[in-house]
N, C-alpha and C. Protein backbone atom coordinates (compact mmCIF):
# COMPACT_ATOMS: atom_id res chain seq x y z
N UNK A 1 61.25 82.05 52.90
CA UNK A 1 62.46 81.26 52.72
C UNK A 1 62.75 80.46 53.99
N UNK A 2 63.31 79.42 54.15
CA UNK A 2 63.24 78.42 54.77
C UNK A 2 64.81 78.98 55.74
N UNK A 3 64.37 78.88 57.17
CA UNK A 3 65.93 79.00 58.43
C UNK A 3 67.17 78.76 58.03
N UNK A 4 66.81 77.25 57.45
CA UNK A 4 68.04 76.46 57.78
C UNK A 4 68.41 76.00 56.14
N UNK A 5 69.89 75.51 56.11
CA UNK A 5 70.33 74.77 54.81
C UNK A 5 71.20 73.75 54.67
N UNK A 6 70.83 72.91 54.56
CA UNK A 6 71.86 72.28 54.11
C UNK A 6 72.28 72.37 52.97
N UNK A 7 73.57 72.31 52.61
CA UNK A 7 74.35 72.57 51.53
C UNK A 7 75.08 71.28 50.36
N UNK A 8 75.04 70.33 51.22
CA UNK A 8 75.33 69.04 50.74
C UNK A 8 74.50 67.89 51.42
N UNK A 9 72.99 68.50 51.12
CA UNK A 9 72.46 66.98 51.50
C UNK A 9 72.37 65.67 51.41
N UNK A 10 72.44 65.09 49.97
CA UNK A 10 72.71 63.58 49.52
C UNK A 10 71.26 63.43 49.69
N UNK A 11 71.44 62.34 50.19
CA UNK A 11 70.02 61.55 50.72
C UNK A 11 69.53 61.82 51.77
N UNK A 12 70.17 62.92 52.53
CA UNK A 12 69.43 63.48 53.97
C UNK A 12 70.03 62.61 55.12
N UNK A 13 70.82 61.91 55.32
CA UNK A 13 71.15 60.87 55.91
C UNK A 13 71.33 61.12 57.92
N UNK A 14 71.42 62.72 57.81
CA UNK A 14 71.83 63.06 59.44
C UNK A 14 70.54 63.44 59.67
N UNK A 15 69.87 63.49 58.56
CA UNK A 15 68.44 64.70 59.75
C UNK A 15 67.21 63.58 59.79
N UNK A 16 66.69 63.41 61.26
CA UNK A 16 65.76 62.38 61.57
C UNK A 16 64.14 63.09 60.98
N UNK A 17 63.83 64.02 60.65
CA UNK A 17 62.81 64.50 60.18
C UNK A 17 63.18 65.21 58.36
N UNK A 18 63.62 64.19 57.64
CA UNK A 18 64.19 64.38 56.20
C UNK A 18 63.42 65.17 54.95
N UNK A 19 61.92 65.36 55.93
CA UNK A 19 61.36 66.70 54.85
C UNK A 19 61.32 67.84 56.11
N UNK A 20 62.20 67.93 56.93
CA UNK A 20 61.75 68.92 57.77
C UNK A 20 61.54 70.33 57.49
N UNK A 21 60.24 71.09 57.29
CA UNK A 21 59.91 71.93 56.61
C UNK A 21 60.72 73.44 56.99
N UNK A 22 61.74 73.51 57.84
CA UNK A 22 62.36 74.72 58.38
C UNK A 22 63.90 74.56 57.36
N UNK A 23 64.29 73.42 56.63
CA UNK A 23 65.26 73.47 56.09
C UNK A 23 64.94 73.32 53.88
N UNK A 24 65.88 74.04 53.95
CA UNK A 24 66.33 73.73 52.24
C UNK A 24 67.69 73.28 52.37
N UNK A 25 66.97 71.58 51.47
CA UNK A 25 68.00 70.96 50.79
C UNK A 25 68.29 71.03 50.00
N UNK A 26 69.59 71.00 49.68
CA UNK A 26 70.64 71.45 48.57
C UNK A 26 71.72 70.49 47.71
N UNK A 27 72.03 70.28 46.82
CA UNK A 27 72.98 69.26 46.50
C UNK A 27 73.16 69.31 44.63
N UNK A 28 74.29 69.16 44.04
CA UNK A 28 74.43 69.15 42.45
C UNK A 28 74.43 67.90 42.05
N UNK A 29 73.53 67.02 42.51
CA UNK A 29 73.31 66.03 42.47
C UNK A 29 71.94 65.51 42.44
N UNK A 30 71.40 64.46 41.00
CA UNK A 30 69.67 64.36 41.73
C UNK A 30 69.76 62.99 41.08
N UNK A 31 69.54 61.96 42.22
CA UNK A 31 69.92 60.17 42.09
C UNK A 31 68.62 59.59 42.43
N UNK A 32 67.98 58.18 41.92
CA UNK A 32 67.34 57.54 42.17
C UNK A 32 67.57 56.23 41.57
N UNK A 33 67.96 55.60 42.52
CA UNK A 33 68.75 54.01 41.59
C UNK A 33 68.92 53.05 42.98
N UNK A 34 69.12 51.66 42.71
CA UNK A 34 69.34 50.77 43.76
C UNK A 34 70.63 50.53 43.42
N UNK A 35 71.37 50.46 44.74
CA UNK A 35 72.89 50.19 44.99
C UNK A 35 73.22 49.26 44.45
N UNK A 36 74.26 48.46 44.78
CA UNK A 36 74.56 47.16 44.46
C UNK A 36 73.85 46.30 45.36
N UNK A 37 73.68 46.94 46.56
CA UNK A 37 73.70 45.93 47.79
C UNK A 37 72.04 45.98 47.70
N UNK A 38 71.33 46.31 46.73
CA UNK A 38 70.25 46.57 46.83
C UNK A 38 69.22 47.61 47.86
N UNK A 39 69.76 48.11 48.00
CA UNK A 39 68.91 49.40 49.19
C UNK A 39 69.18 50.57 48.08
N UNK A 40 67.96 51.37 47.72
CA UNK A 40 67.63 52.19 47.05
C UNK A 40 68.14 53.52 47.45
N UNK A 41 69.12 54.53 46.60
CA UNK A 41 69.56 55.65 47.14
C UNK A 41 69.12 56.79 46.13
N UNK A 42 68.38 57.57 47.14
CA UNK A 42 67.77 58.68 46.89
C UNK A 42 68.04 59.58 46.72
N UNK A 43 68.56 60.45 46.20
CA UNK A 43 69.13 62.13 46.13
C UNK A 43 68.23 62.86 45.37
N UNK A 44 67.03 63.98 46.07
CA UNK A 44 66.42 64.73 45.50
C UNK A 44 66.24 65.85 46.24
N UNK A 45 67.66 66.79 46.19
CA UNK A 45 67.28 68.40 46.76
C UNK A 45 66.04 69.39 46.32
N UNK A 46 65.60 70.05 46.89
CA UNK A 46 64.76 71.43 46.70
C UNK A 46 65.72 72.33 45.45
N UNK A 47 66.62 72.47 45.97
CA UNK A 47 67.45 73.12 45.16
C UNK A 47 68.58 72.40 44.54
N UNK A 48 68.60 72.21 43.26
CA UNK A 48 70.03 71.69 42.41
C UNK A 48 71.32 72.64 42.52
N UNK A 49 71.94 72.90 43.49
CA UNK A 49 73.46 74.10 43.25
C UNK A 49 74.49 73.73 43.90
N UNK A 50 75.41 74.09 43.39
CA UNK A 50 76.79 73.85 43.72
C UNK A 50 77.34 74.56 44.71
N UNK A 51 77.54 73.78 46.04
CA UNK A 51 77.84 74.37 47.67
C UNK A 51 79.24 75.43 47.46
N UNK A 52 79.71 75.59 46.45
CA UNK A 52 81.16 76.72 45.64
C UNK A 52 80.58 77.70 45.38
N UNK A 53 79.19 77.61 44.85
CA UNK A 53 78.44 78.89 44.02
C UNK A 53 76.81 78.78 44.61
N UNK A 54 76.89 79.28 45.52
CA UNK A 54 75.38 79.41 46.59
C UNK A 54 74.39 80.23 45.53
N UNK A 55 73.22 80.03 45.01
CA UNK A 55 71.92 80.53 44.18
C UNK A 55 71.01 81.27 45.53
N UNK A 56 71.90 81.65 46.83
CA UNK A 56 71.08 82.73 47.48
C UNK A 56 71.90 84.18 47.79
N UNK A 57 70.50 85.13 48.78
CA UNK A 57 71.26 86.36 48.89
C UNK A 57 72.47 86.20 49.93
N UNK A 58 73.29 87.08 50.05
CA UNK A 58 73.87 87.54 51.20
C UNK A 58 72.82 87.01 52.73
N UNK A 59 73.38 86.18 53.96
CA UNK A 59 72.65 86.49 54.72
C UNK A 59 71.47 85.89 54.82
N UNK A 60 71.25 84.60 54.28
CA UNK A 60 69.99 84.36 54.04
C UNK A 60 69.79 83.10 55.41
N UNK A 61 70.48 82.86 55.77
CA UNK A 61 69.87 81.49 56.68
C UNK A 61 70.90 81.70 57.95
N UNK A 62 69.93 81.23 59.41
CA UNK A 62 69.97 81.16 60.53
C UNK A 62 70.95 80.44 60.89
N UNK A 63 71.23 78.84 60.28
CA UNK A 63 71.76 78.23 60.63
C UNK A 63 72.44 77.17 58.86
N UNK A 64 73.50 76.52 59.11
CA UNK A 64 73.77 75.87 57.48
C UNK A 64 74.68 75.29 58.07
N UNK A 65 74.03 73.58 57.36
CA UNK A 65 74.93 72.51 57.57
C UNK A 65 75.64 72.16 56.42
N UNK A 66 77.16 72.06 56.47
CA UNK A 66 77.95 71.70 55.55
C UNK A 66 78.79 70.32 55.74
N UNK A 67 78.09 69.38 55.07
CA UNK A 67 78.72 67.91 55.14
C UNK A 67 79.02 67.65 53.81
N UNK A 68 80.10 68.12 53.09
CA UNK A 68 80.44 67.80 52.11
C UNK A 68 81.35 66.41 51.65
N UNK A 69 81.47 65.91 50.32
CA UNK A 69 81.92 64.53 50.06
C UNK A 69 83.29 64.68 50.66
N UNK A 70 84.14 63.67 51.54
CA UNK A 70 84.88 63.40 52.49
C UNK A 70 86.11 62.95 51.41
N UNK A 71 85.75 62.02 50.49
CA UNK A 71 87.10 61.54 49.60
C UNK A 71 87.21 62.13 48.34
N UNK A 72 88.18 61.58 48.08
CA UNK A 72 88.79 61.79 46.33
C UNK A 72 89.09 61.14 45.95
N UNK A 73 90.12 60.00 46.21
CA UNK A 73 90.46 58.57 45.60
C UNK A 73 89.20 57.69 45.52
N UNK A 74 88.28 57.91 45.01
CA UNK A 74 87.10 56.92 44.38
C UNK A 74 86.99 56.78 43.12
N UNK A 75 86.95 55.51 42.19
CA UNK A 75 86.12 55.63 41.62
C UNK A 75 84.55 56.19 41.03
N UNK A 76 84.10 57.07 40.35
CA UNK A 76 83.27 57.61 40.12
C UNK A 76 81.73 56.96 40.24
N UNK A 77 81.98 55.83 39.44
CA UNK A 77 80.96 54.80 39.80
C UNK A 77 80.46 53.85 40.85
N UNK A 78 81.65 54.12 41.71
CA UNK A 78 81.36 53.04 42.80
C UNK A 78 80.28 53.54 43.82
N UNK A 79 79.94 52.29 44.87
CA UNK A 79 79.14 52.71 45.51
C UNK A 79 79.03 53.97 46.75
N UNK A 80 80.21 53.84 47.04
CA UNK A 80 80.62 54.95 47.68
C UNK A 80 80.69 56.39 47.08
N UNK A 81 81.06 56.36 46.06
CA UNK A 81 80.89 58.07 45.68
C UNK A 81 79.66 58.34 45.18
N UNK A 82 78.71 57.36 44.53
CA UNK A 82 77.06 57.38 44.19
C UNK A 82 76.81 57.85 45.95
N UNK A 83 76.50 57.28 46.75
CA UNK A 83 76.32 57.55 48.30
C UNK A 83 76.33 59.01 48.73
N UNK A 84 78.12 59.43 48.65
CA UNK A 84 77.83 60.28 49.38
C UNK A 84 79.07 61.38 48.78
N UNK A 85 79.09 61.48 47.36
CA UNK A 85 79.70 61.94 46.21
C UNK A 85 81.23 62.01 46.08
N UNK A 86 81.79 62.59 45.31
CA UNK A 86 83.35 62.56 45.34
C UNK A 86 84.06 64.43 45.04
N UNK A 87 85.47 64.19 45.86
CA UNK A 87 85.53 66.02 45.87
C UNK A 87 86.41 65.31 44.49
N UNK A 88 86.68 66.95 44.02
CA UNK A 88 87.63 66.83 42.53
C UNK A 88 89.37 66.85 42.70
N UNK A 89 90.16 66.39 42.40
CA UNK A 89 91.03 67.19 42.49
C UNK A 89 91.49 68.47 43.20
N UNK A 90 90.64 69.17 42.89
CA UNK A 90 91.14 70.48 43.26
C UNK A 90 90.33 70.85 44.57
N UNK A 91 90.03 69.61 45.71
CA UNK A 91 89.32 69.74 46.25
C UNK A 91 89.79 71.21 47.56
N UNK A 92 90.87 71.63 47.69
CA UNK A 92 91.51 72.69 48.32
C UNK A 92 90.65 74.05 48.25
N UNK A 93 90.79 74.37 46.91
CA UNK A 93 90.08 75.44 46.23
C UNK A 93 88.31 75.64 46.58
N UNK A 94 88.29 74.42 46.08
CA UNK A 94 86.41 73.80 46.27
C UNK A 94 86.51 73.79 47.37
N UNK A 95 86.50 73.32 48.58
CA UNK A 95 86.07 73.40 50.23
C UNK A 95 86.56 75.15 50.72
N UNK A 96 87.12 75.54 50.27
CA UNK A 96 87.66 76.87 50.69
C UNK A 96 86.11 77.74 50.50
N UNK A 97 85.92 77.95 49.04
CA UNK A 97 85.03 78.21 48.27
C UNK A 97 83.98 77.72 48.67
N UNK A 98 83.62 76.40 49.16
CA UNK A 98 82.41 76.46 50.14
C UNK A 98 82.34 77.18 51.56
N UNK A 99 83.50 77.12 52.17
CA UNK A 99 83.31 77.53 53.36
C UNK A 99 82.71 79.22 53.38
N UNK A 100 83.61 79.88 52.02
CA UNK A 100 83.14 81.09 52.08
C UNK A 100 81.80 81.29 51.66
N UNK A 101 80.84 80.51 51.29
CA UNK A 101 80.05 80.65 50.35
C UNK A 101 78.86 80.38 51.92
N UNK A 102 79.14 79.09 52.83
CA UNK A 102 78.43 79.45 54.18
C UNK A 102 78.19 80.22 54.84
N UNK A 103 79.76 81.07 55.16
CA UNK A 103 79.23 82.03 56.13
C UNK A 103 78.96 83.22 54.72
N UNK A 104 78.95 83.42 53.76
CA UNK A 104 78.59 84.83 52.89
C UNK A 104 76.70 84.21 53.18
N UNK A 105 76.50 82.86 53.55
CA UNK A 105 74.84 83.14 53.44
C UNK A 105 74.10 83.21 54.85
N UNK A 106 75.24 82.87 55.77
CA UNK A 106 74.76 82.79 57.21
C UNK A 106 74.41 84.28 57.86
N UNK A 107 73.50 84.52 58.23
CA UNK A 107 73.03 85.91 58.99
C UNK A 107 74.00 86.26 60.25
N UNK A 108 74.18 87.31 60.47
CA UNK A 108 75.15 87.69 61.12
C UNK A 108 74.56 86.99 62.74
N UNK A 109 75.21 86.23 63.94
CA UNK A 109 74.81 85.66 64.54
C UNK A 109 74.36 84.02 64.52
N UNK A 110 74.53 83.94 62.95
CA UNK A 110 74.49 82.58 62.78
C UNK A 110 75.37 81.28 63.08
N UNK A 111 75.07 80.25 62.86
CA UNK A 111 75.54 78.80 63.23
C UNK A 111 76.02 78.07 61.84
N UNK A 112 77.15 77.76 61.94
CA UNK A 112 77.42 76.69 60.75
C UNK A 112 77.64 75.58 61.48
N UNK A 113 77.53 74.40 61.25
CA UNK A 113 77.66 72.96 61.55
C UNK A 113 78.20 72.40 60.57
N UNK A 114 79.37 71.67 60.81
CA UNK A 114 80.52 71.08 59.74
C UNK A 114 80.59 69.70 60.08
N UNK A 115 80.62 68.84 59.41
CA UNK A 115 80.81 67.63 59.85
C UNK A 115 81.70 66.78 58.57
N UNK A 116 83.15 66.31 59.04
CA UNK A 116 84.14 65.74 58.27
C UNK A 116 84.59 64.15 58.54
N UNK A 117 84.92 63.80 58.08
CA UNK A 117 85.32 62.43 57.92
C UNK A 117 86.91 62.46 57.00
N UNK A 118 88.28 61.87 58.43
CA UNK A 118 88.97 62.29 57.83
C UNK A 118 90.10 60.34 57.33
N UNK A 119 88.99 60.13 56.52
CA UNK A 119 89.41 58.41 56.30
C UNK A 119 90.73 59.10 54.87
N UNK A 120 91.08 59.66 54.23
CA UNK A 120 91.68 60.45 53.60
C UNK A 120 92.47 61.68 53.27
N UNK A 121 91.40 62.88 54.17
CA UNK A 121 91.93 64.19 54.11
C UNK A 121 92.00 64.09 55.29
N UNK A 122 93.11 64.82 56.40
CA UNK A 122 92.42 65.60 57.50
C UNK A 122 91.82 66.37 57.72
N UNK A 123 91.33 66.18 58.76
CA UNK A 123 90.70 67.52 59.33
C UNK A 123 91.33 68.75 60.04
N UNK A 124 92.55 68.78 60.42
CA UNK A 124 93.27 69.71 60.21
C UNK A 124 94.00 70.42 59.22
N UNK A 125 93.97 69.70 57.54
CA UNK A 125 94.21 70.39 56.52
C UNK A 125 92.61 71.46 55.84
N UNK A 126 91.68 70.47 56.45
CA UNK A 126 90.48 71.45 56.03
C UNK A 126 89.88 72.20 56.87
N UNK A 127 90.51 72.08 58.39
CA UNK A 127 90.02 73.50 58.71
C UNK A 127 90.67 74.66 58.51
N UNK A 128 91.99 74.55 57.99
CA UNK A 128 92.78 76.09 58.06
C UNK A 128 91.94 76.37 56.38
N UNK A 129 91.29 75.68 56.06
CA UNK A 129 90.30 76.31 54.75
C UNK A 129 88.79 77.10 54.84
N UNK A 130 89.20 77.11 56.69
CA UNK A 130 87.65 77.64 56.94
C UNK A 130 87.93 79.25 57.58
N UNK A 131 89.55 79.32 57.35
CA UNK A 131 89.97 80.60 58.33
C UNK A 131 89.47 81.66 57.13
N UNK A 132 88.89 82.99 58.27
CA UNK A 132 89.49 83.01 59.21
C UNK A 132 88.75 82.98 60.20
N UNK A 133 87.34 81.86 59.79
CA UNK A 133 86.80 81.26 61.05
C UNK A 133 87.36 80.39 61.87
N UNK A 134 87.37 80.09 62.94
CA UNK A 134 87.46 78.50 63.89
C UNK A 134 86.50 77.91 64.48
N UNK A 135 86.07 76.70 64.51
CA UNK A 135 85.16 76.09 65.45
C UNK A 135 85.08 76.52 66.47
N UNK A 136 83.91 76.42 67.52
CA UNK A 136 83.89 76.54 69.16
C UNK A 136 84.14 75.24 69.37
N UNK A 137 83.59 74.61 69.03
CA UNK A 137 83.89 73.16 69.84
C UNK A 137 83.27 72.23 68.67
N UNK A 138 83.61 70.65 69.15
CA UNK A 138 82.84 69.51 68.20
C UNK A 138 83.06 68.24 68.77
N UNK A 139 82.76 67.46 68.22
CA UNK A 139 82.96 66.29 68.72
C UNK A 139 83.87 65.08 67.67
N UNK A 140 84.76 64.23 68.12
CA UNK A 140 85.07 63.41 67.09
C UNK A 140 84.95 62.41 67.85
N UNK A 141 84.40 61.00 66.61
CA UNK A 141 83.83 59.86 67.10
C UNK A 141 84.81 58.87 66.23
N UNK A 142 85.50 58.30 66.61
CA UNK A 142 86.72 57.29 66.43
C UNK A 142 85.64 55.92 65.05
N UNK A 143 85.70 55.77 63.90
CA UNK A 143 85.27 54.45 63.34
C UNK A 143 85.93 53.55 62.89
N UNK A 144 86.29 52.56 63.48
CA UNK A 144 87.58 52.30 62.81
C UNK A 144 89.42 52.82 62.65
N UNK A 145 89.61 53.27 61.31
CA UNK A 145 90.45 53.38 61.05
C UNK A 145 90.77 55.18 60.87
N UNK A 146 89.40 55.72 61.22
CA UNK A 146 89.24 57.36 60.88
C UNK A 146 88.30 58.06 61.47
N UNK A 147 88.57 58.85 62.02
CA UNK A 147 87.20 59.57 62.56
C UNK A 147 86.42 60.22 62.09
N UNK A 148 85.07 60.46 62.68
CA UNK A 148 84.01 61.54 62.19
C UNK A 148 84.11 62.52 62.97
N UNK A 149 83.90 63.78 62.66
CA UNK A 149 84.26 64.78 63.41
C UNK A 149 82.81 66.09 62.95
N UNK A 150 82.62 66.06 63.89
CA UNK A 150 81.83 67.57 64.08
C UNK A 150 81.91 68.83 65.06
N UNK A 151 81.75 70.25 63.97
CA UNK A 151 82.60 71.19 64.77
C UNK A 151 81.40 72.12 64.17
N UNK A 152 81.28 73.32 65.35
CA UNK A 152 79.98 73.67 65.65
C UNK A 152 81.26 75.46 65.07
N UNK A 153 80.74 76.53 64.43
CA UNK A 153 81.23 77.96 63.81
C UNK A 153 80.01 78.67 64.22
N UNK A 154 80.51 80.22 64.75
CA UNK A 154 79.69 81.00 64.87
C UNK A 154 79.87 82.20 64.16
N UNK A 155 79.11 83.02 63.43
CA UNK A 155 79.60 83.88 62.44
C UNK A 155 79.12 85.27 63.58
N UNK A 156 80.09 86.23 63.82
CA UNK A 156 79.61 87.19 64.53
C UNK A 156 79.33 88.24 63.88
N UNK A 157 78.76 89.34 64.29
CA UNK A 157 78.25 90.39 63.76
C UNK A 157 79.64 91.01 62.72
């Protein structure tokens, strides 16, 4: 079984080695179509599952990246939620439910890597959904009108 996971891959878009053989990609999503803008978007995980309801054991990976879809006010069809998908409504419940579903697969000693975009939600409404973990640290990078933010979790024994 493969170290690492991502949990909401898309099209792989953060990792510079996109078949890198130490990770399983993951996503309830499987796309192959050209945008509008014409650039072809790809979505084909290893695994088809829903980052709410993990298809592994207890404990299974070293490290798990969770970059899940950032908005909700999209249109379904647009290019933006084809990209990089859309949360539901009830997206509270659902990110909670992922978060637990990371560390229930992260090995004790493990690394989660979170990365949010808060053009909509904050990121202080979705981290009190990660308690009763907290980040060590992260970085946020100003774009515009919203930042990207990445925050590094350590699951202890």
């Amino acid at each position: 079984m493969s170290m690492v996971l991502d949990a909401c891959c898309g099209s792989r878009m953060a990792w510079y080695d996109k078949n890198n053989p130490l990770v399983m990609f993951m996503d309830n999503r499987q796309i192959d179509e050209t945008l509008c803008d014409g650039r072809r978007l790809i979505v084909c995980p290893e695994v088809v599952g829903d980052f709410r309801h993990m298809p592994f054991p207890d404990q299974s990976f070293y490290l798990v990246f969770f970059d899940p879809p950032h908005m909700h006010q999209l249109g379904v069809s647009s290019w933006v939620a084809r990209k990089y998908g859309v949360l539901l409504p009830t997206w509270r419940d659902d990110l909670k439910a992922g978060f637990e579903e990371c560390f229930r697969v992260l090995k004790p000693c493990g690394t989660l890597v979170f990365k949010w975009s808060d053009v909509q939600i904050s990121f202080d409404d979705v981290l009190q959904l990660a308690l009763p973990y907290k980040p060590l640290f992260g970085h946020r990078r100003k774009q515009g009108t919203h930042d990207t933010i990445w925050s590094v979790f350590f699951k202890d024994k």
